[in-house]
C-alpha atoms as a PDB file:
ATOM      1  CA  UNK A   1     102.979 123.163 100.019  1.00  0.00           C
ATOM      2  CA  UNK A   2     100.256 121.459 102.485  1.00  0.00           C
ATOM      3  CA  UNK A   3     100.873 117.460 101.399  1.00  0.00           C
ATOM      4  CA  UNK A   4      98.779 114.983 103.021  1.00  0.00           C
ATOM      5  CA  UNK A   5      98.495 111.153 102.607  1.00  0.00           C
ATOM      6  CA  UNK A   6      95.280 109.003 103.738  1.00  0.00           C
ATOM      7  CA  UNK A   7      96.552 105.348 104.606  1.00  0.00           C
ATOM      8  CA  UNK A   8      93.638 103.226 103.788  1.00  0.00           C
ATOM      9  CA  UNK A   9      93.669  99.336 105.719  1.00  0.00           C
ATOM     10  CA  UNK A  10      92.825  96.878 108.408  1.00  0.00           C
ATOM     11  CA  UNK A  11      96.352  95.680 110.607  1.00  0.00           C
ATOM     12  CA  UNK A  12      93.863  92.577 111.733  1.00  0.00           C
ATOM     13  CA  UNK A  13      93.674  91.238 107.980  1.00  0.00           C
ATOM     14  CA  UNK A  14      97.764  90.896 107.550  1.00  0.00           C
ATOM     15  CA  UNK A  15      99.002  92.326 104.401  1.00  0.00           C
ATOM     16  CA  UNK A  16      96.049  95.081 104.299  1.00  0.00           C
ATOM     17  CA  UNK A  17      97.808  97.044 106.784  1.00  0.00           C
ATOM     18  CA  UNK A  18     100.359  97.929 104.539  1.00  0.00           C
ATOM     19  CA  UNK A  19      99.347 101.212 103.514  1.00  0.00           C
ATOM     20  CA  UNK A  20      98.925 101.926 107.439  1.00  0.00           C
ATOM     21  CA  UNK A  21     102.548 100.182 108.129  1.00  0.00           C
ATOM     22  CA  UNK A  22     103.706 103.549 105.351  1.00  0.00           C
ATOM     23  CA  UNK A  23     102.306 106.373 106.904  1.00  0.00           C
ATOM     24  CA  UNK A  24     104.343 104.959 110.227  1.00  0.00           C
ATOM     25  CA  UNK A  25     106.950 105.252 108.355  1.00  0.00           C
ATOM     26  CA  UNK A  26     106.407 108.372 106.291  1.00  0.00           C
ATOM     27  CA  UNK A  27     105.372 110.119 109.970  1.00  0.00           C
ATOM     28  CA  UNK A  28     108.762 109.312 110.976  1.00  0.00           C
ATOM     29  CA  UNK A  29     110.988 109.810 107.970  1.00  0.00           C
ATOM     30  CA  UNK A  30     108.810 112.885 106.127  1.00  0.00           C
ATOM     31  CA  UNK A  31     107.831 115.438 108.277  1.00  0.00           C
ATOM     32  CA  UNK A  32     106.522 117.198 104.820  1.00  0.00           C
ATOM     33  CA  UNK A  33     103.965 115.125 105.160  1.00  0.00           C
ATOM     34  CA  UNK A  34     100.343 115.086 107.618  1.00  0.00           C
ATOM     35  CA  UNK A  35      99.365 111.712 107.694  1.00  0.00           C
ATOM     36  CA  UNK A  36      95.828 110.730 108.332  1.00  0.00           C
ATOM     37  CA  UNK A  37      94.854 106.752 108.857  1.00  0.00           C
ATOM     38  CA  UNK A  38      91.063 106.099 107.645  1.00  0.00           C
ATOM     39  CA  UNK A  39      91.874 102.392 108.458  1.00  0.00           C
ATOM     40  CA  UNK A  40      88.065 100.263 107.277  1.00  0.00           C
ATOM     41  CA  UNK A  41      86.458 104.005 107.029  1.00  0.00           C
ATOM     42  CA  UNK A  42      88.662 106.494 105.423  1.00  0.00           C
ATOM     43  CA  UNK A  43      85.266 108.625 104.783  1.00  0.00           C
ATOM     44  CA  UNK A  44      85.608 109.159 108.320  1.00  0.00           C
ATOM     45  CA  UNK A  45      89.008 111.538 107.988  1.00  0.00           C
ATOM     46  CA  UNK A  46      87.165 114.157 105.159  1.00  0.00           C
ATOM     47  CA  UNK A  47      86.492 116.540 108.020  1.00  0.00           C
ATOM     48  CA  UNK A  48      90.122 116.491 108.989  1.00  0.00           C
ATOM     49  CA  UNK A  49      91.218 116.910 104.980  1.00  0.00           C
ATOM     50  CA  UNK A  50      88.907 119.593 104.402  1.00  0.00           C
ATOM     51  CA  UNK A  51      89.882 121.258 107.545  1.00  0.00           C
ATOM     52  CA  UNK A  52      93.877 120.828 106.812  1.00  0.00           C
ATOM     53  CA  UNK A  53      93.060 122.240 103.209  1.00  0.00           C
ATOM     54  CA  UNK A  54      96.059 119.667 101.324  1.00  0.00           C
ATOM     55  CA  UNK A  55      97.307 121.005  98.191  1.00  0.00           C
ATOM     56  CA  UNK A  56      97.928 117.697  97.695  1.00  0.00           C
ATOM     57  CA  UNK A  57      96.382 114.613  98.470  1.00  0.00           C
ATOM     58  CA  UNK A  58      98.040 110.964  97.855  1.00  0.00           C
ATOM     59  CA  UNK A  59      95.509 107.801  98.967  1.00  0.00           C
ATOM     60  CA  UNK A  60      97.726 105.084  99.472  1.00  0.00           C
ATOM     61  CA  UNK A  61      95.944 101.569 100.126  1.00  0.00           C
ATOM     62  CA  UNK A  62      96.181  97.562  99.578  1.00  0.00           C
ATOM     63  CA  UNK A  63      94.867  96.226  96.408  1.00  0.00           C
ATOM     64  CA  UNK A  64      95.307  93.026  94.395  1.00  0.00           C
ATOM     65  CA  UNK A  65      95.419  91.389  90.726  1.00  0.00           C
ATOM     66  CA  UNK A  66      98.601  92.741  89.950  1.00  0.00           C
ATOM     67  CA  UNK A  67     102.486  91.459  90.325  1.00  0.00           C
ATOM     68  CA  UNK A  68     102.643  91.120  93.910  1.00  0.00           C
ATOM     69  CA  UNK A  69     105.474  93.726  94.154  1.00  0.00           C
ATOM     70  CA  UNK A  70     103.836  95.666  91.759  1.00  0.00           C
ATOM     71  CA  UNK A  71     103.398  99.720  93.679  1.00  0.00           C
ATOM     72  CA  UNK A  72     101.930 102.641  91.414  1.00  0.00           C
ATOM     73  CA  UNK A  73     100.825 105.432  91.584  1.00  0.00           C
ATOM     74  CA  UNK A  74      97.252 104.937  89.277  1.00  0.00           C
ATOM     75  CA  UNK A  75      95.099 107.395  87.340  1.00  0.00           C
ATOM     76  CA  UNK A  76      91.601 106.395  88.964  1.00  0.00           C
ATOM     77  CA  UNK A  77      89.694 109.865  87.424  1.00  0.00           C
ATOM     78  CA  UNK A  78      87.215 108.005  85.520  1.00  0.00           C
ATOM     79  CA  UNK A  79      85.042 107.014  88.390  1.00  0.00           C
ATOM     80  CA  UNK A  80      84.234 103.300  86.198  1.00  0.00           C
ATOM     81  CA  UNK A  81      87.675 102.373  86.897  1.00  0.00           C
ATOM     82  CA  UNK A  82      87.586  99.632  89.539  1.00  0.00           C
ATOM     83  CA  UNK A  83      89.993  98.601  91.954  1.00  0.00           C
ATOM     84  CA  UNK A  84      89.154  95.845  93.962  1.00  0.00           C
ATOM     85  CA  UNK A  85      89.848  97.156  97.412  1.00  0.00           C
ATOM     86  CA  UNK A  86      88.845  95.561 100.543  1.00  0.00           C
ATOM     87  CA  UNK A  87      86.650  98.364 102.456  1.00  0.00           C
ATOM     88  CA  UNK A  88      83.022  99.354 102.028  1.00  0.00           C
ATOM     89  CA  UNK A  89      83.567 102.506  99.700  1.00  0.00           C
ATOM     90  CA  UNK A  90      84.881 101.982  96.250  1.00  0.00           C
ATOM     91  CA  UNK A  91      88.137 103.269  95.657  1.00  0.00           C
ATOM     92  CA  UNK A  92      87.031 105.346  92.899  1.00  0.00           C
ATOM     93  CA  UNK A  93      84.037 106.752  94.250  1.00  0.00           C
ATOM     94  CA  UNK A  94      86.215 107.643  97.275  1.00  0.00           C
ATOM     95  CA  UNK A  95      88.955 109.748  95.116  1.00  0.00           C
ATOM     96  CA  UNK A  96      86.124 111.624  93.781  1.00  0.00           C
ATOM     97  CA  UNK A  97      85.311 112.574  96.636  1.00  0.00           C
ATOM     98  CA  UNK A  98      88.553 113.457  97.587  1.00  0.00           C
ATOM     99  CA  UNK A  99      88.615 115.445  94.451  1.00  0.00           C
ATOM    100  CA  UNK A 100      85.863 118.024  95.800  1.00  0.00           C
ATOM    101  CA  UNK A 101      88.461 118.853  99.166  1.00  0.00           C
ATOM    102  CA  UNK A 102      91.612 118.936  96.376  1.00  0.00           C
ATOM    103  CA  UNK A 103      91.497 118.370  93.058  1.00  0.00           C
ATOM    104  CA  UNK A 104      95.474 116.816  93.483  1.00  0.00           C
ATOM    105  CA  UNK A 105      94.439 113.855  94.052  1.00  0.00           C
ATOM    106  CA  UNK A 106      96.421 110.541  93.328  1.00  0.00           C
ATOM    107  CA  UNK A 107      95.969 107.011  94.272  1.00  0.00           C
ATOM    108  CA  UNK A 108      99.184 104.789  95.252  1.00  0.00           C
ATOM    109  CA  UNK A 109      98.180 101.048  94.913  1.00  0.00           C
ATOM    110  CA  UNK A 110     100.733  98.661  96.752  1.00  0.00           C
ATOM    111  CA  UNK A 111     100.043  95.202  95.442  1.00  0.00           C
ATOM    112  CA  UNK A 112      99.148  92.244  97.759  1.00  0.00           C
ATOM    113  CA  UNK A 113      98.640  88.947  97.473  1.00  0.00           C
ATOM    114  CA  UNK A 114      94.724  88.819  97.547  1.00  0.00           C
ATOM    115  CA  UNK A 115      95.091  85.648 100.400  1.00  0.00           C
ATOM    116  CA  UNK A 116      97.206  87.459 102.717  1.00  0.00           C
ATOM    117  CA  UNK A 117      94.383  89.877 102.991  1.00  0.00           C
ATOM    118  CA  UNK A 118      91.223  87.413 103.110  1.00  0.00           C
ATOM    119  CA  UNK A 119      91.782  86.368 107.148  1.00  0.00           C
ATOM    120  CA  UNK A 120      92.374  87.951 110.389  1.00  0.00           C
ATOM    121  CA  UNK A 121      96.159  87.921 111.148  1.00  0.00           C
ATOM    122  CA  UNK A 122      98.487  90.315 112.188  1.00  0.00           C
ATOM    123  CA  UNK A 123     101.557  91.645 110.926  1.00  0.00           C
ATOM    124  CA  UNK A 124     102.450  91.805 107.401  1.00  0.00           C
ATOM    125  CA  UNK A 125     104.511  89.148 105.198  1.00  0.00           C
ATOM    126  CA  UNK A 126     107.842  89.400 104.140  1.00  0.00           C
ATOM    127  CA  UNK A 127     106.769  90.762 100.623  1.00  0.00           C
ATOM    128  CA  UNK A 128     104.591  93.642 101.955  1.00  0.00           C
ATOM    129  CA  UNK A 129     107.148  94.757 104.746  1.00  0.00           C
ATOM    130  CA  UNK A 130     109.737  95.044 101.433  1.00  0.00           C
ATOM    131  CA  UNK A 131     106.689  96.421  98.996  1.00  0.00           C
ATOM    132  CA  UNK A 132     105.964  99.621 101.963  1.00  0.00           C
ATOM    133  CA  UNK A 133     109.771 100.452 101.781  1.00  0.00           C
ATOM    134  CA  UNK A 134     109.332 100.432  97.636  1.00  0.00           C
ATOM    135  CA  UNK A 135     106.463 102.799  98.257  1.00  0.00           C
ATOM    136  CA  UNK A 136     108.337 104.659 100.623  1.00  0.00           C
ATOM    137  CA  UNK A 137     110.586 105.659  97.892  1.00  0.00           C
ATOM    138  CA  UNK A 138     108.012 105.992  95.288  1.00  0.00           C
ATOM    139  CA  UNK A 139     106.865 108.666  97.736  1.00  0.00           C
ATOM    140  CA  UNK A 140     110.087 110.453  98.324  1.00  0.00           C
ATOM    141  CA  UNK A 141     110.124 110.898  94.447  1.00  0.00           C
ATOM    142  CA  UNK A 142     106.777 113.016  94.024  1.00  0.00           C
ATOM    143  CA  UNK A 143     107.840 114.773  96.981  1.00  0.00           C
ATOM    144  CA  UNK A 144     110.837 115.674  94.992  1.00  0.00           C
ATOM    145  CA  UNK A 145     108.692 116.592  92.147  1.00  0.00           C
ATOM    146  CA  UNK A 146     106.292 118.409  94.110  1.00  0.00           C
ATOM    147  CA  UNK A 147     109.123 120.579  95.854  1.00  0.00           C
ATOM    148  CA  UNK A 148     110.724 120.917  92.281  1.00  0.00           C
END
């Protein structure tokens, strides 16, 4: 099975890199697993998708207005769902595109606090370097189910 994850965030706005601080991580611990990092313009990695032809695809990415340690995966197939998401394209409008490469498609939403995203810094806090290893492991168990 072809699995692929697109890491959606910006490193330079702190806790926003967190989906792009798990496919580091998933690189190195799931070789299962083709990463792709869209960063600001995940649009910009369809080519690739279509081209790697994913029987799976999981969009992993920073949002807010949730428990700060709150990381799910999230049913985003009706396209008025929003999910406040701090790139151009709206998360939902995204995963239907997504959709028209593979229809698998799921969205994992790590929470963040929304003012650890809001200005240019570096690094991620304490609470998102512990939330990527909880997605990590929410990760490991859909590949379980998907190897089932």
């Amino acid at each position: 099975m072809k699995k692929a994850l697109l890491c959606i965030g910006n490193e330079l706005r702190g806790d926003d890199g967190v989906a792009i601080a798990l496919g580091r991580l998933v690189e190195q611990r799931l070789p299962s697993w083709t990463v792709f990092f869209g960063y600001d313009t995940p649009e910009n990695e369809f080519v690739a998708l279509r081209e790697f032809q994913p029987d799976v695809i999981v969009v992993v990415d920073a949002m807010s207005g949730f428990k700060e340690d709150k990381i799910e995966f999230i049913d985003l197939s009706d396209e008025r769902t929003y999910v406040y998401s701090t790139h151009n394209l709206p998360t939902p409008i995204l995963m239907s595109y997504l959709r028209e490469i593979c229809i698998q498609t799921i969205f994992l939403g790590i929470c963040v606090l929304l003012e650890n995203v809001l200005h240019f810094s570096e690094g991620l806090s304490q609470s998102a370097q512990t939330s990527v290893t909880k997605a990590f492991d929410k990760l490991q168990e859909l590949d379980a189910m998907l190897e089932a």
